[in-house]
N, C-alpha and C. Protein backbone atom coordinates (compact mmCIF):
# COMPACT_ATOMS: atom_id res chain seq x y z
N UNK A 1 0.85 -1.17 0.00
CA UNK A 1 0.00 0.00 0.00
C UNK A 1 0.89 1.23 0.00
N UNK A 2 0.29 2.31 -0.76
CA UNK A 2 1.06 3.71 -0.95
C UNK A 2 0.00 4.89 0.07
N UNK A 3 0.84 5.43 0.63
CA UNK A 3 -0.08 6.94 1.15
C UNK A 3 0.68 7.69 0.43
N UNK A 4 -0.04 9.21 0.31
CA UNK A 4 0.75 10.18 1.07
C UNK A 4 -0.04 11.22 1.79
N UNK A 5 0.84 11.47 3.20
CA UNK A 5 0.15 11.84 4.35
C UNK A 5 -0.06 13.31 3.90
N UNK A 6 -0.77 14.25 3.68
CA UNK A 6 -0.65 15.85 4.38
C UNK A 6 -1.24 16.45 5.04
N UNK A 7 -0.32 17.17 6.07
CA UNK A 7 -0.94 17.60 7.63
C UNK A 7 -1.69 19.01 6.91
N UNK A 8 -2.83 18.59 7.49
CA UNK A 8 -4.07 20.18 6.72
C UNK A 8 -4.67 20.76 7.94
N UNK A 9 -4.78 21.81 7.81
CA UNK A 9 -5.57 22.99 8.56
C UNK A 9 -7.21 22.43 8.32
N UNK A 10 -7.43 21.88 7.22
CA UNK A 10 -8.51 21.77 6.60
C UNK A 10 -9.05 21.07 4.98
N UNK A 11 -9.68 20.16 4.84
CA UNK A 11 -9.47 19.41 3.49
C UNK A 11 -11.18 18.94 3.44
N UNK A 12 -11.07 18.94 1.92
CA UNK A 12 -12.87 18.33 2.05
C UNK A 12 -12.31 17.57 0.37
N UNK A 13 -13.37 17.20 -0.07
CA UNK A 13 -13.80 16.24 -0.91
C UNK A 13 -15.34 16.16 -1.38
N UNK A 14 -15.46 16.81 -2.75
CA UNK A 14 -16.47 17.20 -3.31
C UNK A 14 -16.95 16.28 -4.78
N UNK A 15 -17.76 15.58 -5.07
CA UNK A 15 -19.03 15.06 -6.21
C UNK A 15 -19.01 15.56 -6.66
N UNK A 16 -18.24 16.47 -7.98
CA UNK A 16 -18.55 17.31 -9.50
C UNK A 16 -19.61 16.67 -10.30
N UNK A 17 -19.81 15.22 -10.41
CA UNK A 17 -20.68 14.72 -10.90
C UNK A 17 -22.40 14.43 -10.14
N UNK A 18 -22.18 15.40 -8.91
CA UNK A 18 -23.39 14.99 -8.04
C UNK A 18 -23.43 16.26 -7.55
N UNK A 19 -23.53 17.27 -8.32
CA UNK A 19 -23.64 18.60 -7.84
C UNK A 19 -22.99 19.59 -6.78
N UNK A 20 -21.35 18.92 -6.71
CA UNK A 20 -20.44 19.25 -6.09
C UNK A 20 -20.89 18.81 -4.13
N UNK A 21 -22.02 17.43 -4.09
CA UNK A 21 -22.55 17.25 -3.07
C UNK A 21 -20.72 17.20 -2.30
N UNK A 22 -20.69 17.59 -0.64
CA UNK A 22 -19.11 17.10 0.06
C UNK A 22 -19.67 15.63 0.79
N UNK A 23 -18.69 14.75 0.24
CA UNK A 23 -18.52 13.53 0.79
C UNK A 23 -17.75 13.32 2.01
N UNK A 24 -16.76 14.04 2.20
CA UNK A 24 -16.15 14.27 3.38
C UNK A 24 -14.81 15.41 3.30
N UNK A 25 -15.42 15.85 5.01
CA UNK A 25 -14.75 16.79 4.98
C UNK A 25 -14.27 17.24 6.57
N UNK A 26 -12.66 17.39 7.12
CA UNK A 26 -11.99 17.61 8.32
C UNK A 26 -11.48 19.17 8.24
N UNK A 27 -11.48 19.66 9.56
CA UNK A 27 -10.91 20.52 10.53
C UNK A 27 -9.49 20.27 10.60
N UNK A 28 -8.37 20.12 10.40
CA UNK A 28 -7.62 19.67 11.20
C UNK A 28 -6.73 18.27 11.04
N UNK A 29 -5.96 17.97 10.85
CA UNK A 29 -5.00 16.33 10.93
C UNK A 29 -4.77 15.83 9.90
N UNK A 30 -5.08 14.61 9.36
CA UNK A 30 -4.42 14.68 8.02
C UNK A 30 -5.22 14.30 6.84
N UNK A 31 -4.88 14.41 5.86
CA UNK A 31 -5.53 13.97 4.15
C UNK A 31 -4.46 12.99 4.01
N UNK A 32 -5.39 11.85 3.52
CA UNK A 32 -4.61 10.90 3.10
C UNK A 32 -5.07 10.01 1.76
N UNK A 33 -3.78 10.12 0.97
CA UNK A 33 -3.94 9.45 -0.24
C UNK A 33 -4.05 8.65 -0.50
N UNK A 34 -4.90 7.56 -0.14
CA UNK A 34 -4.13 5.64 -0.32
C UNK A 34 -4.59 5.00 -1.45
N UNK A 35 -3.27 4.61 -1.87
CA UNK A 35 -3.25 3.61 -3.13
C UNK A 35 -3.11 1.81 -2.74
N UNK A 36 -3.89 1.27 -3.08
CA UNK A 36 -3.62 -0.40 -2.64
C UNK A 36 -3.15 -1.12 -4.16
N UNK A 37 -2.02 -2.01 -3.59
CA UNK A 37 -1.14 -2.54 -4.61
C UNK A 37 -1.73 -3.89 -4.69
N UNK A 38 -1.03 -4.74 -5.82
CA UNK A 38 -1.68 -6.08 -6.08
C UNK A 38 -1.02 -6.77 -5.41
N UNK A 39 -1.43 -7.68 -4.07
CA UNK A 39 -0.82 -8.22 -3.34
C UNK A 39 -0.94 -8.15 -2.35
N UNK A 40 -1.71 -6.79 -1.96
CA UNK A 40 -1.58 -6.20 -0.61
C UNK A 40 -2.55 -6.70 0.39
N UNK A 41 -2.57 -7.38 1.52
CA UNK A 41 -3.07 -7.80 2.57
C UNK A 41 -3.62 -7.20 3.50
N UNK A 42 -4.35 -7.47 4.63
CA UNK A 42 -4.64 -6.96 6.08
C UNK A 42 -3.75 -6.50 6.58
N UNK A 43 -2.36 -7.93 6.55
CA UNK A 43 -1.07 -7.07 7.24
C UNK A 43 -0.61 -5.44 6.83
N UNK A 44 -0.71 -5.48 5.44
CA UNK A 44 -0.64 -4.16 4.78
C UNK A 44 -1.26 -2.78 6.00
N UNK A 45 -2.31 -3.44 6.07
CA UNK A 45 -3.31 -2.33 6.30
C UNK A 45 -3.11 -1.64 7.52
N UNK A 46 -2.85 -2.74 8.20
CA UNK A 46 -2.36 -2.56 9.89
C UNK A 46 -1.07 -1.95 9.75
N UNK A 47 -0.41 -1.96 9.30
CA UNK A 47 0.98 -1.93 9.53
C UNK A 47 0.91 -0.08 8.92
N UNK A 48 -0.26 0.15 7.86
CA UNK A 48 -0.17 1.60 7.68
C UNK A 48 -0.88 2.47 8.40
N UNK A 49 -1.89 2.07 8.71
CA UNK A 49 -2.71 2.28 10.04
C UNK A 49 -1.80 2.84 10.93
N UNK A 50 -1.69 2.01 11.39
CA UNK A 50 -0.47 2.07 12.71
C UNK A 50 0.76 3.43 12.69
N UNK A 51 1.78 3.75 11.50
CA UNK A 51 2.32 3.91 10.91
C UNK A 51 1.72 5.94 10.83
N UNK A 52 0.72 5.92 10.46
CA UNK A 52 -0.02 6.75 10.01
C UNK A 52 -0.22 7.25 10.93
N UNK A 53 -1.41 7.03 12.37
CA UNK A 53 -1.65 7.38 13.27
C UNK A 53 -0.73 7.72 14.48
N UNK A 54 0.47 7.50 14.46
CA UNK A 54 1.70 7.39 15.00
C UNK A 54 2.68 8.52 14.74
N UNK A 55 2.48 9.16 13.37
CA UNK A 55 3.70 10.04 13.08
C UNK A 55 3.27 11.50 13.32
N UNK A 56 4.56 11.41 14.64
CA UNK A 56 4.45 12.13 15.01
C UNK A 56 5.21 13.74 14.48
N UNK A 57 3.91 14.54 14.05
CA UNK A 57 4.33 16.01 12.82
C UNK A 57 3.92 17.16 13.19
N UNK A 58 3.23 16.61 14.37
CA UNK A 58 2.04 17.60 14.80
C UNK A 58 3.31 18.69 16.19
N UNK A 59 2.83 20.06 15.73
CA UNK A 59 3.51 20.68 17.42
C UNK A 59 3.31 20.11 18.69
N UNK A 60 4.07 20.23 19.61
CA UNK A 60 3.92 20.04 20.84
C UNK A 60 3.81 21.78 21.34
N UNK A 61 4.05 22.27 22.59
CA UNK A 61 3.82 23.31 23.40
C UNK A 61 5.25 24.00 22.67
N UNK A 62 5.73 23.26 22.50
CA UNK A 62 7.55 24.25 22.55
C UNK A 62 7.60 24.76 20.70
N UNK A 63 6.72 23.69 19.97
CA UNK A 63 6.59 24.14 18.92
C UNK A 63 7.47 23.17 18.03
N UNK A 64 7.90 21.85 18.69
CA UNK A 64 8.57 21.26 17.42
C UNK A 64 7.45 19.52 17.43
N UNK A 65 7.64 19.33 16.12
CA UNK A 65 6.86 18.28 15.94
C UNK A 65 7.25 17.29 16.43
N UNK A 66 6.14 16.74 17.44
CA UNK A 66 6.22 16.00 18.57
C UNK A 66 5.12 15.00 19.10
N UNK A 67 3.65 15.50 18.07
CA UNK A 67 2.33 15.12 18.50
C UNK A 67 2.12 14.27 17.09
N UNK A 68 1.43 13.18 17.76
CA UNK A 68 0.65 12.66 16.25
C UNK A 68 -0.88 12.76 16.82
N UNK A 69 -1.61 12.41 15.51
CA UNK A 69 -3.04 12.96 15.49
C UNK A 69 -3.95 12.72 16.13
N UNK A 70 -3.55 11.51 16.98
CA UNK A 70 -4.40 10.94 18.09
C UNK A 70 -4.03 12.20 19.52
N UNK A 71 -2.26 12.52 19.81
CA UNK A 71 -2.92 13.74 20.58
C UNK A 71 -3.42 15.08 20.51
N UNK A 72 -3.46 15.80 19.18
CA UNK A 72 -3.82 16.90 19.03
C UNK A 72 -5.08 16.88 18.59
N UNK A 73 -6.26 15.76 18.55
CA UNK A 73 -7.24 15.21 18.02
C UNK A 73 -7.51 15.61 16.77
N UNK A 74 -6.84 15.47 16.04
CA UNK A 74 -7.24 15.72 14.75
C UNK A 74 -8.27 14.49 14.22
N UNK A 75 -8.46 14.83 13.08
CA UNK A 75 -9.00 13.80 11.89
C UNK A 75 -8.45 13.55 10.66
N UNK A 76 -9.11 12.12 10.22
CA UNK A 76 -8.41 11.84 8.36
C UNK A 76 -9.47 12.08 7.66
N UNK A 77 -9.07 11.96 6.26
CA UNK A 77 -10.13 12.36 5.73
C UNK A 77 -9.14 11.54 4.44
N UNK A 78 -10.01 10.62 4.51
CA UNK A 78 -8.94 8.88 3.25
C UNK A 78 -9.37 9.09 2.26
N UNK A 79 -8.59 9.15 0.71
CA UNK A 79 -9.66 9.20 -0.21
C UNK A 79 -8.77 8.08 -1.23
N UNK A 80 -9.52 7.15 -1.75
CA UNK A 80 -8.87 6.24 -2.28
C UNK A 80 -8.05 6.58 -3.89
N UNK A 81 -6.87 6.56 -3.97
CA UNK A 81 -6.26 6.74 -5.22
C UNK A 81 -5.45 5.76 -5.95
N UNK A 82 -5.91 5.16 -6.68
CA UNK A 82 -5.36 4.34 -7.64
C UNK A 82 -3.98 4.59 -8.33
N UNK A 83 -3.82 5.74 -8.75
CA UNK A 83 -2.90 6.69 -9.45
C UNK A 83 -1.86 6.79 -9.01
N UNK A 84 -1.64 6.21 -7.82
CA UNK A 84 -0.37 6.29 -6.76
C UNK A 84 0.35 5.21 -7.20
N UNK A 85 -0.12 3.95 -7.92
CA UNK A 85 0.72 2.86 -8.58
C UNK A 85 1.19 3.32 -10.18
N UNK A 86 0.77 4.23 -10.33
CA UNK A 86 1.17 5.16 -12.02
C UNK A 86 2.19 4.32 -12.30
N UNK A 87 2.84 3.55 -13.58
CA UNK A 87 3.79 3.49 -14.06
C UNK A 87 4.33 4.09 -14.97
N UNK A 88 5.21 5.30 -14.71
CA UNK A 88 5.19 6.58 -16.25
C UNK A 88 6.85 5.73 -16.63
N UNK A 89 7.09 5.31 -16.32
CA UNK A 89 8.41 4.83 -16.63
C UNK A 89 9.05 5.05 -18.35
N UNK A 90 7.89 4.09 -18.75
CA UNK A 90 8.36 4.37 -20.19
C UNK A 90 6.98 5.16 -20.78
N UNK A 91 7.52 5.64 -21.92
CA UNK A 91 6.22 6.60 -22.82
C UNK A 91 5.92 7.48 -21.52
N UNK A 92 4.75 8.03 -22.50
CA UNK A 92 4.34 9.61 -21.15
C UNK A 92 2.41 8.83 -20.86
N UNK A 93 1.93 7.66 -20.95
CA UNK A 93 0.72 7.49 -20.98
C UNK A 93 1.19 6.72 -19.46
N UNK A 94 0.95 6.90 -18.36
CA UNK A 94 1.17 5.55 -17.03
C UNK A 94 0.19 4.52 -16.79
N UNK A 95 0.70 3.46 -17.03
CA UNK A 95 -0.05 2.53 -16.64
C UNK A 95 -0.06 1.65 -14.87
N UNK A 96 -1.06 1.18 -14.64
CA UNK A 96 -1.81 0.94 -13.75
C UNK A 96 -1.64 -0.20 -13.25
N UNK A 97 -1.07 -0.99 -13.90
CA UNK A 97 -0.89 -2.62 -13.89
C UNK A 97 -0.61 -3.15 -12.00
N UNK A 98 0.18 -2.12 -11.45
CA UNK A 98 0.75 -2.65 -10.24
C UNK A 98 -0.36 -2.12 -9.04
N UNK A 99 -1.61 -1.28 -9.57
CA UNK A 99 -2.70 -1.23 -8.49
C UNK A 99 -3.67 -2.38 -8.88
N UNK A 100 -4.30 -2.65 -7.04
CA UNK A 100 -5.19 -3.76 -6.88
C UNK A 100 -6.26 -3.69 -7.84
N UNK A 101 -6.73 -4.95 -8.12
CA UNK A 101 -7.95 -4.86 -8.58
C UNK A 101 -9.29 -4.19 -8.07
N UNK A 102 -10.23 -3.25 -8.78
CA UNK A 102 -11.32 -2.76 -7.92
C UNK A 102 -11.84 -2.84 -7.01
N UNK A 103 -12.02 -4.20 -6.86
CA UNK A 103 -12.94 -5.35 -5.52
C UNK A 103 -12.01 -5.26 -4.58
N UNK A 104 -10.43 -6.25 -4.77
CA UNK A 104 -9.91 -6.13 -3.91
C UNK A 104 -9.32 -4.46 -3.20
N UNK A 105 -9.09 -3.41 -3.61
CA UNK A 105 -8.82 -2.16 -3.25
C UNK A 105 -9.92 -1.65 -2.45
N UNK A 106 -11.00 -1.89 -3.09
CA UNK A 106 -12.16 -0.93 -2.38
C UNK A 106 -12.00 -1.96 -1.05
N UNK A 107 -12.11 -2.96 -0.70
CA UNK A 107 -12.34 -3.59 1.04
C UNK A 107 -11.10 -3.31 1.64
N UNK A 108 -9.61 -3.20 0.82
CA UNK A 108 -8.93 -2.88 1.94
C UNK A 108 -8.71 -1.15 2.02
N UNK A 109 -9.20 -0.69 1.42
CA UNK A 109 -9.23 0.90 1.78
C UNK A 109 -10.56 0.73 2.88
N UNK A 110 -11.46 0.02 2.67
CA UNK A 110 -12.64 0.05 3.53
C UNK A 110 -12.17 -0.76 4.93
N UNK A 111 -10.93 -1.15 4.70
CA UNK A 111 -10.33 -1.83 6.46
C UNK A 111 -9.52 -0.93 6.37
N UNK A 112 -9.01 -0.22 6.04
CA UNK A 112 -7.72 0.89 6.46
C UNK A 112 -8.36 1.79 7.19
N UNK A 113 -10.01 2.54 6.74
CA UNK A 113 -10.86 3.32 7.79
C UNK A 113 -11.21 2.68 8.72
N UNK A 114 -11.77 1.56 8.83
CA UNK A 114 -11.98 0.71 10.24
C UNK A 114 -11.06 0.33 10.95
N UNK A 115 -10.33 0.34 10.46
CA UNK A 115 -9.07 0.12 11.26
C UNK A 115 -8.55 1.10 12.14
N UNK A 116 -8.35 2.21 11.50
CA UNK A 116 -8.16 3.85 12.05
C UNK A 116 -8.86 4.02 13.12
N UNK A 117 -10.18 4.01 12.33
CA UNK A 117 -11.41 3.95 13.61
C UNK A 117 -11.93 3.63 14.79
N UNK A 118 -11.40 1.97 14.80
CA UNK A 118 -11.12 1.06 15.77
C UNK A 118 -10.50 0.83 16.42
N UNK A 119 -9.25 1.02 16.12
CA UNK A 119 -7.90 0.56 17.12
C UNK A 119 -7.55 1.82 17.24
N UNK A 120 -7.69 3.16 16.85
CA UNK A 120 -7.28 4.64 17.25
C UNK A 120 -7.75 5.24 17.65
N UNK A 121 -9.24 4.98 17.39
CA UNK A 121 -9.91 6.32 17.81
C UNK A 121 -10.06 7.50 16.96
N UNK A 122 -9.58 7.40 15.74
CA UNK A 122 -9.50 8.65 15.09
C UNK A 122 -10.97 9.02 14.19
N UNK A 123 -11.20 9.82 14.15
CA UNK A 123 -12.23 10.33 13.21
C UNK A 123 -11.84 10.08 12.20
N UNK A 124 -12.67 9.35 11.01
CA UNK A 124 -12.35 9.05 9.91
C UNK A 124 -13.32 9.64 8.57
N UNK A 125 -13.06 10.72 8.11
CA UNK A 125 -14.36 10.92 6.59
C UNK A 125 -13.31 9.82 5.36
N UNK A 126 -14.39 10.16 4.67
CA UNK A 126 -13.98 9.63 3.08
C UNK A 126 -14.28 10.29 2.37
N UNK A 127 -13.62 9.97 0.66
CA UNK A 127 -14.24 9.76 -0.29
C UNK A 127 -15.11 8.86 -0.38
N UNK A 128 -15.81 8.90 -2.18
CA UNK A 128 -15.89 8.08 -2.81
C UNK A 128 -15.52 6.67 -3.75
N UNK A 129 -15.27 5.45 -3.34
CA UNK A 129 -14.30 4.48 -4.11
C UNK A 129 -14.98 4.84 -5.42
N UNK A 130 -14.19 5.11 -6.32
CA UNK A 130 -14.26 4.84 -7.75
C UNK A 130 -15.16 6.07 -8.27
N UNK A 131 -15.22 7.29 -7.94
CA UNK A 131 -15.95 8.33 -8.04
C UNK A 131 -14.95 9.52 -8.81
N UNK A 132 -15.12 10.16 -9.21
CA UNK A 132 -14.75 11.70 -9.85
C UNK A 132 -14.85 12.51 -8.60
N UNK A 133 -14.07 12.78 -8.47
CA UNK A 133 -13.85 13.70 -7.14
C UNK A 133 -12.86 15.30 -7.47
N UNK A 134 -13.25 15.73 -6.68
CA UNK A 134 -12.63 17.36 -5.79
C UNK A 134 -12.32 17.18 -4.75
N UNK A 135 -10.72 17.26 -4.60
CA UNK A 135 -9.87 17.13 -3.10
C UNK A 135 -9.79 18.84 -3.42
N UNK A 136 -10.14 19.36 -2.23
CA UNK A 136 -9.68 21.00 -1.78
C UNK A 136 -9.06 20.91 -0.42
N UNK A 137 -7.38 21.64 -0.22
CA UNK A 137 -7.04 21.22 1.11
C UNK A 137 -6.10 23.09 1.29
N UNK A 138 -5.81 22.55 2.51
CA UNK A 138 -4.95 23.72 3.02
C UNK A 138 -3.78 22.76 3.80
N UNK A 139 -2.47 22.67 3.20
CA UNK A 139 -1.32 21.89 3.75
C UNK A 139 -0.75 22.67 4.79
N UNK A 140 -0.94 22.34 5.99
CA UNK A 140 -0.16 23.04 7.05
C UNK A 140 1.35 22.64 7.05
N UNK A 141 2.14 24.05 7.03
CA UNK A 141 3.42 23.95 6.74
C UNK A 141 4.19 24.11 5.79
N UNK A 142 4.49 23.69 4.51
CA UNK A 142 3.62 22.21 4.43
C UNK A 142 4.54 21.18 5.01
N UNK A 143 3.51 19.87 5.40
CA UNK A 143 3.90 19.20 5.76
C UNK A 143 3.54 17.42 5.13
N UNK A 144 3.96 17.02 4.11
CA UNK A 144 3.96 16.11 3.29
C UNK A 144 4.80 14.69 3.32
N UNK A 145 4.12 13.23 3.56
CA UNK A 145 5.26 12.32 3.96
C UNK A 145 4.37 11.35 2.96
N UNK A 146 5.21 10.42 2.62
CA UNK A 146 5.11 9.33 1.41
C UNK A 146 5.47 8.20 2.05
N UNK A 147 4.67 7.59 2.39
CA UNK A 147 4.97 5.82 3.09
C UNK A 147 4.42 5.00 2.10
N UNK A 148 5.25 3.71 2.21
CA UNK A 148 4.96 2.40 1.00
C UNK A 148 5.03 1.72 1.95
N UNK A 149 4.11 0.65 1.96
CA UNK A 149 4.20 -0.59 3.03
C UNK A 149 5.49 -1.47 2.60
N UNK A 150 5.75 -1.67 1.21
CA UNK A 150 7.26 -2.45 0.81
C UNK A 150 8.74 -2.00 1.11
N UNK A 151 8.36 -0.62 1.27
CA UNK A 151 9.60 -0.29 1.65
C UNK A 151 9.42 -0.05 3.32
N UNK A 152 8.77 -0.12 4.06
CA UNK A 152 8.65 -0.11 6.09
C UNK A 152 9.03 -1.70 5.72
N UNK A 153 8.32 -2.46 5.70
CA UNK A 153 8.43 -4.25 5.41
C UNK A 153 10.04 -4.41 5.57
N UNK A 154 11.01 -3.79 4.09
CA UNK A 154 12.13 -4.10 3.89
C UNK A 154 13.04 -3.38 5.00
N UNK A 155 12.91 -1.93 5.64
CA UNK A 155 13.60 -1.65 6.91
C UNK A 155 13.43 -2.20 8.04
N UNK A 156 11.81 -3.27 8.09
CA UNK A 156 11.59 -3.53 9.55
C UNK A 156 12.35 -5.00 9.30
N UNK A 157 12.65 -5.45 8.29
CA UNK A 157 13.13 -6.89 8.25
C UNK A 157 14.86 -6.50 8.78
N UNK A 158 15.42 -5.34 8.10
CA UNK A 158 16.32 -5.67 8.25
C UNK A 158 17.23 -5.62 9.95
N UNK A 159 15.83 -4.67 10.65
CA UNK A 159 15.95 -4.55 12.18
C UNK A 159 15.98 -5.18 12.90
N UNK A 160 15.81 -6.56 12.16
CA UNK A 160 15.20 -7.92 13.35
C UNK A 160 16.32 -8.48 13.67
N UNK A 161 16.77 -9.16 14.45
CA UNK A 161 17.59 -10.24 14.81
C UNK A 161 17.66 -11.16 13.93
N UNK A 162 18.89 -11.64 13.65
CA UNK A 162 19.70 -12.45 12.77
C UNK A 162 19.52 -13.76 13.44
């Protein structure tokens, strides 16, 4: 699985095709991009979950980033992106090949919010899976981080005991 995190003042998510109805929309903590890869598991999910709710970007009192979003109570606001597996490598058209299939993406983006939800506590909005959307945000800072579950996987392996 691909994120990328950004810490917002404020972010919503708007239906152009449904009369700009807002599907979801936060105060505060982070926007998050998630892309699910072919392959990608529960473990995936947990492990970004976790990962996510944990990083700590947020001020403390003294003013250096010190808080993650569970203490400054923020919220997410997940919106599922496919586009994050882009392969522009060759030619300028990117192909898609290395994101999950529809079915499988939409349930584990739909356990990545329950998950949040459940084991954090965090307020969770959404998008729409598979919708035409309007992300409008305000990046506090900015403050922008890019996690891949394959690459945490390959640093946490190499941490382990031999």
């Amino acid at each position: 699985m691909r994120a990328c995190i950004q810490r917002v003042t404020r972010a919503r998510v708007t239906l152009p095709e449904e009369g700009n109805r807002v599907s979801g929309q936060i105060e505060g903590g982070f926007l998050v991009l998630l892309g699910v890869g072919r392959g990608d598991t529960s473990e995936e999910v947990r492990l970004l979950a976790r990962k996510i709710c944990r990083l700590r970007v947020f001020d403390d009192p003294q003013g250096k980033m010190n808080l993650d979003v569970t203490q400054v109570g923020g919220s997410i606001l997940a919106v599922s992106q496919f586009t994050l597996y882009a392969d522009a490598v060759h030619g300028n058209r990117p192909g898609f090949t290395d994101a999950a299939p529809p079915d499988e993406a939409r349930r584990l983006y739909e356990e990545f919010v329950s998950v949040v939800r459940a084991e954090y506590a965090v307020p969770v909005e959404t998008g729409v899976f598979q919708a035409m959307m309007s992300v409008e945000l305000v990046n506090d800072g900015p403050v922008t981080i890019w996690l891949d579950t394959d690459e945490l996987n390959k640093r946490n392996c190499k941490k382990a005991p031999q």
